[in-house]
N, C-alpha and C. Protein backbone atom coordinates (compact mmCIF):
# COMPACT_ATOMS: atom_id res chain seq x y z
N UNK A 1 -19.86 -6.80 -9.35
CA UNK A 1 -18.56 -6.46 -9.90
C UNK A 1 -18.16 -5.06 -9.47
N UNK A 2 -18.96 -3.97 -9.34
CA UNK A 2 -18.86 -3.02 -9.02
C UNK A 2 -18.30 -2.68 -7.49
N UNK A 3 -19.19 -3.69 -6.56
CA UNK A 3 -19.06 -3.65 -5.31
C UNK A 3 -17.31 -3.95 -5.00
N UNK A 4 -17.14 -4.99 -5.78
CA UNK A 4 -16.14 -5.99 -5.76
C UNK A 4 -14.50 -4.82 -6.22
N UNK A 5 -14.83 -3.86 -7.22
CA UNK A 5 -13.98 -3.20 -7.59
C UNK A 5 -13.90 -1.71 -6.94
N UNK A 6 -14.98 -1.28 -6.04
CA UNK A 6 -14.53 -0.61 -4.60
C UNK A 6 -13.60 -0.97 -4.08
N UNK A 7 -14.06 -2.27 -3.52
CA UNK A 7 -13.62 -2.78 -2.53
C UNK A 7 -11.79 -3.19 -2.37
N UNK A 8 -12.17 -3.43 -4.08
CA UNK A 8 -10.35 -3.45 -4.10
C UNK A 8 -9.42 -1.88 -4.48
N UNK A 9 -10.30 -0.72 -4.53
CA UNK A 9 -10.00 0.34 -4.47
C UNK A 9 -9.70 0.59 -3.05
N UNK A 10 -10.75 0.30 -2.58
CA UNK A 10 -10.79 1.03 -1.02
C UNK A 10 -9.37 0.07 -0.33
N UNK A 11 -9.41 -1.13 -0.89
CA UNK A 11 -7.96 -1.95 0.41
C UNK A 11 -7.00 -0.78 -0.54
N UNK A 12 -6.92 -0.92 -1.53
CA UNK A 12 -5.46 -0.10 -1.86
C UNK A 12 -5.39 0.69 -1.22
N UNK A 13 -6.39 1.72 -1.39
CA UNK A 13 -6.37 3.33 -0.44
C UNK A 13 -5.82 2.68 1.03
N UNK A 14 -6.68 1.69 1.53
CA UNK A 14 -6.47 1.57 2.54
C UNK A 14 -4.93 1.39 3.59
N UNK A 15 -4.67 0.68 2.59
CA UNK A 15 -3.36 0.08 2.47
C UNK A 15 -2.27 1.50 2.33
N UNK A 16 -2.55 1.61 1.50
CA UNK A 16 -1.64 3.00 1.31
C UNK A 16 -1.46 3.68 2.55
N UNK A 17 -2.83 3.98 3.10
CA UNK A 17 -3.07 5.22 4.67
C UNK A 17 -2.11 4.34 5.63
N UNK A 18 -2.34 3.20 5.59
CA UNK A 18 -1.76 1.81 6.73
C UNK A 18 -0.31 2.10 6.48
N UNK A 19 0.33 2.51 5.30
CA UNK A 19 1.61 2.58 5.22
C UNK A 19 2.08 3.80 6.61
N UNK A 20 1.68 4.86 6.22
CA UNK A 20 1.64 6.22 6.77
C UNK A 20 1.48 5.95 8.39
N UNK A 21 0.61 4.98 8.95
CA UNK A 21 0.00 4.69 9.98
C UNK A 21 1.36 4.20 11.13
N UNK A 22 2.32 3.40 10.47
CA UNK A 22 3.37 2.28 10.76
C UNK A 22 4.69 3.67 10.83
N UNK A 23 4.96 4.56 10.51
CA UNK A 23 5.94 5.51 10.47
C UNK A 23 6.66 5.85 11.69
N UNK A 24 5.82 5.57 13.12
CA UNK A 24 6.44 5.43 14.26
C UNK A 24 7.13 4.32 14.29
N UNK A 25 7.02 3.33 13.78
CA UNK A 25 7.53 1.80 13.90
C UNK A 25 8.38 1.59 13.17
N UNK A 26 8.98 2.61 12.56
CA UNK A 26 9.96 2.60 11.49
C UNK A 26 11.28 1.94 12.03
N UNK A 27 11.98 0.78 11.13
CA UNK A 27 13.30 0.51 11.91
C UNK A 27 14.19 1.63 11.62
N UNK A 28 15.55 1.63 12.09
CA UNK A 28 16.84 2.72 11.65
C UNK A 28 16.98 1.66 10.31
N UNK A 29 17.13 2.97 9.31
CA UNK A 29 17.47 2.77 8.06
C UNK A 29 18.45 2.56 7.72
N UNK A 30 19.16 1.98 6.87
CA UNK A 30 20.46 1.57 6.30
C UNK A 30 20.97 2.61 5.64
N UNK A 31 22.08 2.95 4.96
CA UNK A 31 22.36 4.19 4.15
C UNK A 31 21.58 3.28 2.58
N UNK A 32 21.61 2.29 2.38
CA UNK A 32 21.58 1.87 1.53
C UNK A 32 19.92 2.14 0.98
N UNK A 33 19.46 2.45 1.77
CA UNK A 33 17.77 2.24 2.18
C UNK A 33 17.37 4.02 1.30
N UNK A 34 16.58 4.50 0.40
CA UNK A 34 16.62 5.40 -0.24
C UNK A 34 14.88 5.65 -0.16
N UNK A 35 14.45 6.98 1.05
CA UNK A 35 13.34 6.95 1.01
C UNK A 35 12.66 8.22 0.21
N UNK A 36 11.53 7.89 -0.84
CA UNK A 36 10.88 8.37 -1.69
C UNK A 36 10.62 10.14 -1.47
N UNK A 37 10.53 10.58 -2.38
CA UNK A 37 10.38 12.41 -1.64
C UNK A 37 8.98 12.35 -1.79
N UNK A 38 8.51 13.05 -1.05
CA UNK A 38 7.30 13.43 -0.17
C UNK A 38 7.08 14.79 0.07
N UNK A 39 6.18 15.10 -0.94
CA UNK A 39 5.89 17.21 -1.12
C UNK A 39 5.31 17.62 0.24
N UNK A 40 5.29 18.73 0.59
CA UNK A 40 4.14 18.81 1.69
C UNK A 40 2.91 19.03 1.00
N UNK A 41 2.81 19.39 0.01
CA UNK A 41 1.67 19.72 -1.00
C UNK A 41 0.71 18.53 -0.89
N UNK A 42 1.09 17.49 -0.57
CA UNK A 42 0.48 15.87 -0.55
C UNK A 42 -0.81 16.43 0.28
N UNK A 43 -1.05 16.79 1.19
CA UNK A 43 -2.07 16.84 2.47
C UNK A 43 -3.95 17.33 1.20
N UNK A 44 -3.08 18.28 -0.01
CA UNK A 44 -4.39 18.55 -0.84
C UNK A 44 -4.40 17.53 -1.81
N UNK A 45 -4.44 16.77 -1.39
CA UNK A 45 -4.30 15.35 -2.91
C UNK A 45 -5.24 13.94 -2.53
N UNK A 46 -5.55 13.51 -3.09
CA UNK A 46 -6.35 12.19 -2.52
C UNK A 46 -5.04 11.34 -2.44
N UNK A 47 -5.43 10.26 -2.19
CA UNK A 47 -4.12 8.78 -2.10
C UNK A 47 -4.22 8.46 -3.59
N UNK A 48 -4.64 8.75 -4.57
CA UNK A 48 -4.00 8.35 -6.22
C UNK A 48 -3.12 9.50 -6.36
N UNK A 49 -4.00 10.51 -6.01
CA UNK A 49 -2.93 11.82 -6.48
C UNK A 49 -1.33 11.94 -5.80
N UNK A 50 -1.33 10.83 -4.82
CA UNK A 50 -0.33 11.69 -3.62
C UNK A 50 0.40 10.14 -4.17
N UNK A 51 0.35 9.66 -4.92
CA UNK A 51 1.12 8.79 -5.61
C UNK A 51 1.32 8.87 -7.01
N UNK A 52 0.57 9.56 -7.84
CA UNK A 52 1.17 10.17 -9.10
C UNK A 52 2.07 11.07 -8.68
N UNK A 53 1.87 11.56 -7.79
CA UNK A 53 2.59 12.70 -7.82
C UNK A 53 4.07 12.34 -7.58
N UNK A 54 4.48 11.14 -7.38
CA UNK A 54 6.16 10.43 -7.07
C UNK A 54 6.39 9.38 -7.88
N UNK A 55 7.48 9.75 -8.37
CA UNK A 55 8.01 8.92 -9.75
C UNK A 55 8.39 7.60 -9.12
N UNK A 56 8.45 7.29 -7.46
CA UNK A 56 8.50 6.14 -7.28
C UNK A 56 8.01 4.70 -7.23
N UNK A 57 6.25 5.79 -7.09
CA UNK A 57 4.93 5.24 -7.22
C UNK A 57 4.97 4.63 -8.41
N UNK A 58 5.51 4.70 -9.77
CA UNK A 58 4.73 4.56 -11.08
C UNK A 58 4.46 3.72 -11.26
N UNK A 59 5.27 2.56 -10.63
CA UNK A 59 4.11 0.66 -11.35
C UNK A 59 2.85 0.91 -10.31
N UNK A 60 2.96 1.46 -8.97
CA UNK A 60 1.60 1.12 -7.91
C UNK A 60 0.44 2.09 -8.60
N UNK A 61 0.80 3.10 -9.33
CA UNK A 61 -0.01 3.60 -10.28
C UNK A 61 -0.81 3.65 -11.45
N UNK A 62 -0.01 2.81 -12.17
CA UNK A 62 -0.09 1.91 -13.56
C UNK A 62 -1.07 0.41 -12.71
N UNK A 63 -0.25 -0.55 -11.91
CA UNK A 63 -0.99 -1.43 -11.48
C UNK A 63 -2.94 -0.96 -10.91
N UNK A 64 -2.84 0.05 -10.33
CA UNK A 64 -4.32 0.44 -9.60
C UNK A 64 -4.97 0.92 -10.61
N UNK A 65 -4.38 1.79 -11.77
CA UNK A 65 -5.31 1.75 -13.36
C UNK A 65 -5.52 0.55 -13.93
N UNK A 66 -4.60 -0.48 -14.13
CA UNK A 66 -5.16 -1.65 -14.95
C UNK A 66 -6.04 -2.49 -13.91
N UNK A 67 -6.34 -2.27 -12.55
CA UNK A 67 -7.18 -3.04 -12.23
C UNK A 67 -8.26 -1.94 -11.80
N UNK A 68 -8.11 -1.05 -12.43
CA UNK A 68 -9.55 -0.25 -12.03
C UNK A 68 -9.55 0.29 -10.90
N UNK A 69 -9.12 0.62 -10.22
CA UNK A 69 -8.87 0.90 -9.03
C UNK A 69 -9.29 2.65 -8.90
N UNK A 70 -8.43 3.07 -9.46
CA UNK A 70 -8.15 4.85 -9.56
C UNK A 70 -9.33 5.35 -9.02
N UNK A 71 -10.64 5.49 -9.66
CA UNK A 71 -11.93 5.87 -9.47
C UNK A 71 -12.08 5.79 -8.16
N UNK A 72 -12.16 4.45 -7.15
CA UNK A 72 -12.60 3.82 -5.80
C UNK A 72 -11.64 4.85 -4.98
N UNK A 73 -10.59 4.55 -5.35
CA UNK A 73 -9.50 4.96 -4.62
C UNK A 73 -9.29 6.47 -4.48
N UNK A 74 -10.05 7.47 -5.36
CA UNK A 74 -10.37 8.90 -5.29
C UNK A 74 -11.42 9.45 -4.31
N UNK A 75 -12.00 8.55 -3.95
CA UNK A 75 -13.00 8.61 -3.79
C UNK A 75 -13.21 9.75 -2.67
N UNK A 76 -13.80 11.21 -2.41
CA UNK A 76 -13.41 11.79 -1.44
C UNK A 76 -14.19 11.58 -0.55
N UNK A 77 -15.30 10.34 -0.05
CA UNK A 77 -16.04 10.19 0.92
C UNK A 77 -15.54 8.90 1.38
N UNK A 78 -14.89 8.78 1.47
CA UNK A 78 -13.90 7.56 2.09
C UNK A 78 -11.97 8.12 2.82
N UNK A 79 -12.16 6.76 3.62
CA UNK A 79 -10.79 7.25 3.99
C UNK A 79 -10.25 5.76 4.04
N UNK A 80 -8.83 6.10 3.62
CA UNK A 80 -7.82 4.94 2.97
C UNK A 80 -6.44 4.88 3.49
N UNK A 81 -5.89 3.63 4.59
CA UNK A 81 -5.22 3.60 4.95
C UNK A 81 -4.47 2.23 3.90
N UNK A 82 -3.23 3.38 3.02
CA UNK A 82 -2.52 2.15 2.18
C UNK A 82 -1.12 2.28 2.45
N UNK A 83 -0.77 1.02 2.35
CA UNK A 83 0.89 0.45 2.27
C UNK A 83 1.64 0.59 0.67
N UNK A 84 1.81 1.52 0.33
CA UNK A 84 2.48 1.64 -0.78
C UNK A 84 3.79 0.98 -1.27
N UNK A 85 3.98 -0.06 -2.22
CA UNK A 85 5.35 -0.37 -2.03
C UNK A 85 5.77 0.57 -3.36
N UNK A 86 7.43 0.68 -3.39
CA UNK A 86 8.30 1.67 -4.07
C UNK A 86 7.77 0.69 -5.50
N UNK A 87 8.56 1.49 -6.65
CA UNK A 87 9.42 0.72 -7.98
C UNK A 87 10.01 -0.27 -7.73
N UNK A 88 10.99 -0.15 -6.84
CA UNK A 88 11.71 -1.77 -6.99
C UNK A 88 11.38 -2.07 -5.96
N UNK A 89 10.52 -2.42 -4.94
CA UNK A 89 9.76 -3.22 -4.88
C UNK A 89 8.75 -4.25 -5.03
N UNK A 90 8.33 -3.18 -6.61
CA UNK A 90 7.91 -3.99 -7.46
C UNK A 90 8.49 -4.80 -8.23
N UNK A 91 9.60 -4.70 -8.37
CA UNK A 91 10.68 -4.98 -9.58
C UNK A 91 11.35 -5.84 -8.42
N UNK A 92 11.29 -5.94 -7.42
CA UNK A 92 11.77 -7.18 -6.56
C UNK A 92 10.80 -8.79 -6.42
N UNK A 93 9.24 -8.11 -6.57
CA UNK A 93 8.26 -8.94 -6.57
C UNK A 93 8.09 -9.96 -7.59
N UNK A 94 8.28 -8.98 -8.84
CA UNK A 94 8.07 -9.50 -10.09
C UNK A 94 9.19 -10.66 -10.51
N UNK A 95 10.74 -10.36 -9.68
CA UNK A 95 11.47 -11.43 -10.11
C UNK A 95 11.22 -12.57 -9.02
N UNK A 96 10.94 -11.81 -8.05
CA UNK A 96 10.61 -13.11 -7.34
C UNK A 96 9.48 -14.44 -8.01
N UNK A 97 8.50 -13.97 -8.15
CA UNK A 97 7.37 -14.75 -9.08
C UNK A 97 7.74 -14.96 -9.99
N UNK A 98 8.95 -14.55 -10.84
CA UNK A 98 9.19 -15.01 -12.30
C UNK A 98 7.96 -14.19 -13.41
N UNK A 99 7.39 -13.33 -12.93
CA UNK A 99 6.03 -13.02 -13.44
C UNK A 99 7.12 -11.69 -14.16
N UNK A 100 6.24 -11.05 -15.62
CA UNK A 100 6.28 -9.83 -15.97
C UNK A 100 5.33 -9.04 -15.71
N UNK A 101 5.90 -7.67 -15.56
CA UNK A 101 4.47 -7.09 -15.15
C UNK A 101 3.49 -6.78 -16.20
N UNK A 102 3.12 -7.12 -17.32
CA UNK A 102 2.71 -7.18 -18.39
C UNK A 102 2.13 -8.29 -18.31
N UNK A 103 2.50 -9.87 -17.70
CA UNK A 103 1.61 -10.84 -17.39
C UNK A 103 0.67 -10.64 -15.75
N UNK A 104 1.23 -9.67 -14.86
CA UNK A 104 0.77 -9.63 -13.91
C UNK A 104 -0.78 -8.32 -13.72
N UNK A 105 -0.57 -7.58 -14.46
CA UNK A 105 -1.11 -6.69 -14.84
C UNK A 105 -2.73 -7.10 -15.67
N UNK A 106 -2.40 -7.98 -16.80
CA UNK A 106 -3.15 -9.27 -17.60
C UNK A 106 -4.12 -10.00 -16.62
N UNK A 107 -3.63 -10.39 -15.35
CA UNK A 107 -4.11 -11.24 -14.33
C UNK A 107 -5.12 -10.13 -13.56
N UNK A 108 -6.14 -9.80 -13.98
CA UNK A 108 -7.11 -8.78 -13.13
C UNK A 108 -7.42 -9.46 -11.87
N UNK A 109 -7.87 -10.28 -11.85
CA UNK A 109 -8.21 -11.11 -10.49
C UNK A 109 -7.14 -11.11 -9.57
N UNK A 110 -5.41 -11.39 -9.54
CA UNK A 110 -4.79 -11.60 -9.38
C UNK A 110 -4.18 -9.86 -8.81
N UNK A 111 -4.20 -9.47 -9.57
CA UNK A 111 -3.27 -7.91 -9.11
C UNK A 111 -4.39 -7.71 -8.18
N UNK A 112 -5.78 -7.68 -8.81
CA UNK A 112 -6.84 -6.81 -7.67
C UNK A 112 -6.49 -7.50 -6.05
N UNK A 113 -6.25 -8.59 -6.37
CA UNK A 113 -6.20 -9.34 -4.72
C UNK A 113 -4.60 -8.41 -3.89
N UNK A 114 -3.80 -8.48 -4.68
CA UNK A 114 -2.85 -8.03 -4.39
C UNK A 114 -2.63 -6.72 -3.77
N UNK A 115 -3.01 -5.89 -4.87
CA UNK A 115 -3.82 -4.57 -4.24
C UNK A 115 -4.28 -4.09 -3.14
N UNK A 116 -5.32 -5.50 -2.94
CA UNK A 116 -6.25 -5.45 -1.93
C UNK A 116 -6.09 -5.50 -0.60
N UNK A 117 -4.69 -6.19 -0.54
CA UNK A 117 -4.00 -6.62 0.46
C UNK A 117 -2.78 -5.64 0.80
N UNK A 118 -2.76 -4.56 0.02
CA UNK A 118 -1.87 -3.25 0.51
C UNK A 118 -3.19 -2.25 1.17
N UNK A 119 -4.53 -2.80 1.77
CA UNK A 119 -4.69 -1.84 1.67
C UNK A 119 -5.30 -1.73 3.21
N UNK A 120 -5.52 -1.51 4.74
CA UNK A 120 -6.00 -2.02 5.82
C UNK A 120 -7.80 -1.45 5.41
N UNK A 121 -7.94 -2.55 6.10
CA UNK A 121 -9.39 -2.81 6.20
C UNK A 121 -10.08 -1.84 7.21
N UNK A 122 -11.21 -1.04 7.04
CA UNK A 122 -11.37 0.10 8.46
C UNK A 122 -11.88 1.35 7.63
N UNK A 123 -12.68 1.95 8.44
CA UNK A 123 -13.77 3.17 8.05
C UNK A 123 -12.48 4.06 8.39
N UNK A 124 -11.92 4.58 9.39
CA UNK A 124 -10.67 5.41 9.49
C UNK A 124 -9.30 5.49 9.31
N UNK A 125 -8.44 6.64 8.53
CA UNK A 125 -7.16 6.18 8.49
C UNK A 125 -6.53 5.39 9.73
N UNK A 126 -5.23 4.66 9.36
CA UNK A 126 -4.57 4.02 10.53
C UNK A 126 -3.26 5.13 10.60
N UNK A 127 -3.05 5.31 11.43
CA UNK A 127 -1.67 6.84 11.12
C UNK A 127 -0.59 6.26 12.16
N UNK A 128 0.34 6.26 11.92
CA UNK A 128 1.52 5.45 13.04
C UNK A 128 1.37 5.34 14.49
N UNK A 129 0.95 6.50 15.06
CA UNK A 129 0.67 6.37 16.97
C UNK A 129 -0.06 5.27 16.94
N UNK A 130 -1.08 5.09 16.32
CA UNK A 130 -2.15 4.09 15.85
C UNK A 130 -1.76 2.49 16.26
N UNK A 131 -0.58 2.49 15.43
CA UNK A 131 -0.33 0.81 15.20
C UNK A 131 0.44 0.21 16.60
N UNK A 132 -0.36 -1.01 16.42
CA UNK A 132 0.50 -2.21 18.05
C UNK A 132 0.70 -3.13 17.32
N UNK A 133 1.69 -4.23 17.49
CA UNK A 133 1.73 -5.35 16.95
C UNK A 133 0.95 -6.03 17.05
N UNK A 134 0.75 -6.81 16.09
CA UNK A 134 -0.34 -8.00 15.64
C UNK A 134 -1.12 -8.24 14.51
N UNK A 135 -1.86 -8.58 14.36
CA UNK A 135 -2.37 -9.29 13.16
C UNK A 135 -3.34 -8.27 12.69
N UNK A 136 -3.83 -7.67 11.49
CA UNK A 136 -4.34 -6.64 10.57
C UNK A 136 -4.97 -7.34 9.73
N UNK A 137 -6.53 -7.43 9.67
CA UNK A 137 -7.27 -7.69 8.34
C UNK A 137 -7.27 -6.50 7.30
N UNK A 138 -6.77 -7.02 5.90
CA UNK A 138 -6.68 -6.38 5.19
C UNK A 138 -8.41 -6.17 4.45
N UNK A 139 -7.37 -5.19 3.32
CA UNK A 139 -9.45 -5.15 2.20
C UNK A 139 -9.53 -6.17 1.27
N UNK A 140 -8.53 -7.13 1.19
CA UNK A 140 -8.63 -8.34 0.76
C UNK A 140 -8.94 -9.68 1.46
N UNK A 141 -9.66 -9.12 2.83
CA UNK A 141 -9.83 -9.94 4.10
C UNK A 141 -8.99 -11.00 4.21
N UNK A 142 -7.90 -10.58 4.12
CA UNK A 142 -6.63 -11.45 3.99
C UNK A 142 -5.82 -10.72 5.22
N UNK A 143 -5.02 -11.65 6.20
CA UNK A 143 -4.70 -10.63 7.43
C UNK A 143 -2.78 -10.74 7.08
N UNK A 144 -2.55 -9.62 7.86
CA UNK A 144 -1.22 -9.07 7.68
C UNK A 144 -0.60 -8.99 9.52
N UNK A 145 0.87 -9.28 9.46
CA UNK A 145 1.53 -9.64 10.98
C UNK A 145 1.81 -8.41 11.21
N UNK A 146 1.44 -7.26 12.25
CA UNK A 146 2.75 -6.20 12.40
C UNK A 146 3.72 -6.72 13.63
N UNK A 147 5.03 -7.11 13.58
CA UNK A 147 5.84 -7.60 14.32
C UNK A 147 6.17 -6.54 15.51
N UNK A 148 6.37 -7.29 16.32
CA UNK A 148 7.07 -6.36 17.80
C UNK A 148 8.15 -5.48 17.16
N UNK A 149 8.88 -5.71 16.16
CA UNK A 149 9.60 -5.15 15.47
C UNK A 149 9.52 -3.54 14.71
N UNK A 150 8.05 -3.58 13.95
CA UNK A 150 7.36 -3.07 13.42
C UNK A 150 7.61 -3.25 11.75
N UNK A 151 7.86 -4.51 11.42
CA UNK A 151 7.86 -4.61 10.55
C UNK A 151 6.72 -5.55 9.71
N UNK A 152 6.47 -5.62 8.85
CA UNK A 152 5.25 -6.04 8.35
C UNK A 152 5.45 -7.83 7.58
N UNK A 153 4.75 -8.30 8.00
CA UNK A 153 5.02 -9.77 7.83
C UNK A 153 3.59 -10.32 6.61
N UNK A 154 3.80 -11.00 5.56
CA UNK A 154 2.59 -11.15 4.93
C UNK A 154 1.97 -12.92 5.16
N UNK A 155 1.26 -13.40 4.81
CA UNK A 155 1.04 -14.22 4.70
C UNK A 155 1.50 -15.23 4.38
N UNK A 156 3.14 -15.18 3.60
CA UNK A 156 3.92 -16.33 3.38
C UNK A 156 5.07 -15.89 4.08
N UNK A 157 5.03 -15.46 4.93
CA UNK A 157 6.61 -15.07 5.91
C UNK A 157 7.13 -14.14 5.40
N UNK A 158 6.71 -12.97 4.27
CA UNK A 158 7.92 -12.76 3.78
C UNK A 158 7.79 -11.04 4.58
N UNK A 159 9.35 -10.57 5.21
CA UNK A 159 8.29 -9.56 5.53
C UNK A 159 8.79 -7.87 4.65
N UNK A 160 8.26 -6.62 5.03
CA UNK A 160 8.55 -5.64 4.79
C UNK A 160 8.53 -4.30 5.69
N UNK A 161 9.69 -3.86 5.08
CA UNK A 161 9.94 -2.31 5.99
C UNK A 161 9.21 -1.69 5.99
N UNK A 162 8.95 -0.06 6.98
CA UNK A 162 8.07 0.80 6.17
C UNK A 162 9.02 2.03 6.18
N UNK A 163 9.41 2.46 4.95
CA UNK A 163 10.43 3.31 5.08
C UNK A 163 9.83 5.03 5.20
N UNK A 164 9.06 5.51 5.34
CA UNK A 164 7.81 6.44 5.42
C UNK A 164 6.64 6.21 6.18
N UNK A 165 6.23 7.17 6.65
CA UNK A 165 4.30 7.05 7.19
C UNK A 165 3.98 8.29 7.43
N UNK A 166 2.50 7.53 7.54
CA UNK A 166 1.47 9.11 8.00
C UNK A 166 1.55 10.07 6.77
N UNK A 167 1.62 10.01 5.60
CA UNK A 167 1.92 10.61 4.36
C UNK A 167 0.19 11.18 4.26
N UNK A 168 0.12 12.28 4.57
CA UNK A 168 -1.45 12.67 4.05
C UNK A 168 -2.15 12.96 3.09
N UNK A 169 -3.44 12.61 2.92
CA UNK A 169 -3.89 12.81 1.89
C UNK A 169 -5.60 13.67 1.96
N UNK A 170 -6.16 13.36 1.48
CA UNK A 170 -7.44 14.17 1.50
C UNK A 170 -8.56 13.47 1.83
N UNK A 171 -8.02 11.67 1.84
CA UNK A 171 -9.41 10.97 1.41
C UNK A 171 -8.42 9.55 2.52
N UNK A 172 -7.33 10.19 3.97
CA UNK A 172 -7.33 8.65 3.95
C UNK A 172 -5.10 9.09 4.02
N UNK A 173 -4.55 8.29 4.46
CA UNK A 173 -2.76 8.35 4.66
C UNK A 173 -2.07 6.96 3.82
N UNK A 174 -0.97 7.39 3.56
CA UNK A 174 -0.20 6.51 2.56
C UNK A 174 1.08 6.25 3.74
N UNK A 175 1.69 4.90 3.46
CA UNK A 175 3.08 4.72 4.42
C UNK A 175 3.58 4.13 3.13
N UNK A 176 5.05 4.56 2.71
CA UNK A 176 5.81 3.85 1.92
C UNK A 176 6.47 2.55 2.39
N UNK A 177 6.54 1.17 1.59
CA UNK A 177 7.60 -0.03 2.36
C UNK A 177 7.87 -0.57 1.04
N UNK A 178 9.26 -1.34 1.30
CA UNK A 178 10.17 -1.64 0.67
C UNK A 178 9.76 -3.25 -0.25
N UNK A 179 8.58 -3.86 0.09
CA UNK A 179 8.11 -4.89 -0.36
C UNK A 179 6.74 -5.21 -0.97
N UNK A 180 6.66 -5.97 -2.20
CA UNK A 180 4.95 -5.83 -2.37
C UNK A 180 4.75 -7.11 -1.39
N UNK A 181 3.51 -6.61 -0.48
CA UNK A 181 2.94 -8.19 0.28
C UNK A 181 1.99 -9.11 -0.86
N UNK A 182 2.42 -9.99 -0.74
CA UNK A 182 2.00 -11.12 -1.27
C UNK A 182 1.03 -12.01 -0.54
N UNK A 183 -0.44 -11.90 -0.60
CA UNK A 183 -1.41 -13.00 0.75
C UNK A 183 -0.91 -14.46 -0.02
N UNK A 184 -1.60 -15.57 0.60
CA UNK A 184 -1.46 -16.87 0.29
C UNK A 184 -2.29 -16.89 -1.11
């Protein structure tokens, strides 16, 4: 259980750095498109801290405490490449599933996978020069599309932006995107 709740620490982290990684691949943004502020102060923070620290983060924050996560994900002998999605991204997810996040949250098995799957799989951050298109095993050994596009495709077609990358941290890089991925 222990191993098991690294592991879904470490895809988050991971996931998070993977966001940061994709920032060259960024499409042109819409005006409509509103990307998260980002301190420079971030570079002394682990990947929990460098997401408390943005009020945009707060369900991906709340979600990685109720599944235990926080601890793994501090971890300063590790490095964590994660895909962070915003607030309403979450709040896009949740209506999509019909789910509350109060029932989704409830679902430990269920968020941890989820989690797990924001997070790339890999001993080193992934930082944007980094990324080519194609297929990405996540820390939920669940794999993820990066499109010629550079946009991120999940396991049921659905895909997401990355409106941020390369976001540093102490333990590992965060990329912000506009969608929670969902594996099968």
């Amino acid at each position: 259980m222990k191993m098991t709740k690294l592991a879904t620490i470490g895809a988050l982290a991971i996931s998070l750095a993977g966001l940061s990684a994709c920032n060259n691949m960024m499409p042109a943004k819409s005006a409509a498109m509103k990307t998260p502020m980002i301190k420079p102060a971030m570079a002394n923070m682990n990947v929990v801290q460098v997401a408390q620290s943005n009020a945009d983060f707060s369900i991906l924050v709340e979600a990685v405490q109720a599944a235990g996560l926080a601890g793994a994900l501090s971890n300063p002998d590790t490095n964590f490449t994660i895909l962070a999605p915003t607030n309403a991204a979450f709040a896009q997810a949740l209506a999509e599933t019909g789910m509350t996040k109060a029932q989704l949250f409830a679902n430990k098995p269920l968020l941890t996978k989820i989690l797990s799957y924001h997070v790339i799989n890999g001993s080193a951050p992934v930082y944007k020069k980094d990324v080519m298109p194609g297929n990405v095993t996540m820390l939920s050994n669940d794999t993820l599309m990066i499109t010629p596009q550079g946009t991120l495709m999940d396991e049921n077609g659905r895909t997401a932006n990355i409106l941020k990358t390369d976001i540093m941290a102490t333990n590992g890089v965060v990329h912000v995107i506009d969608k929670v991925l969902l594996p099968k």
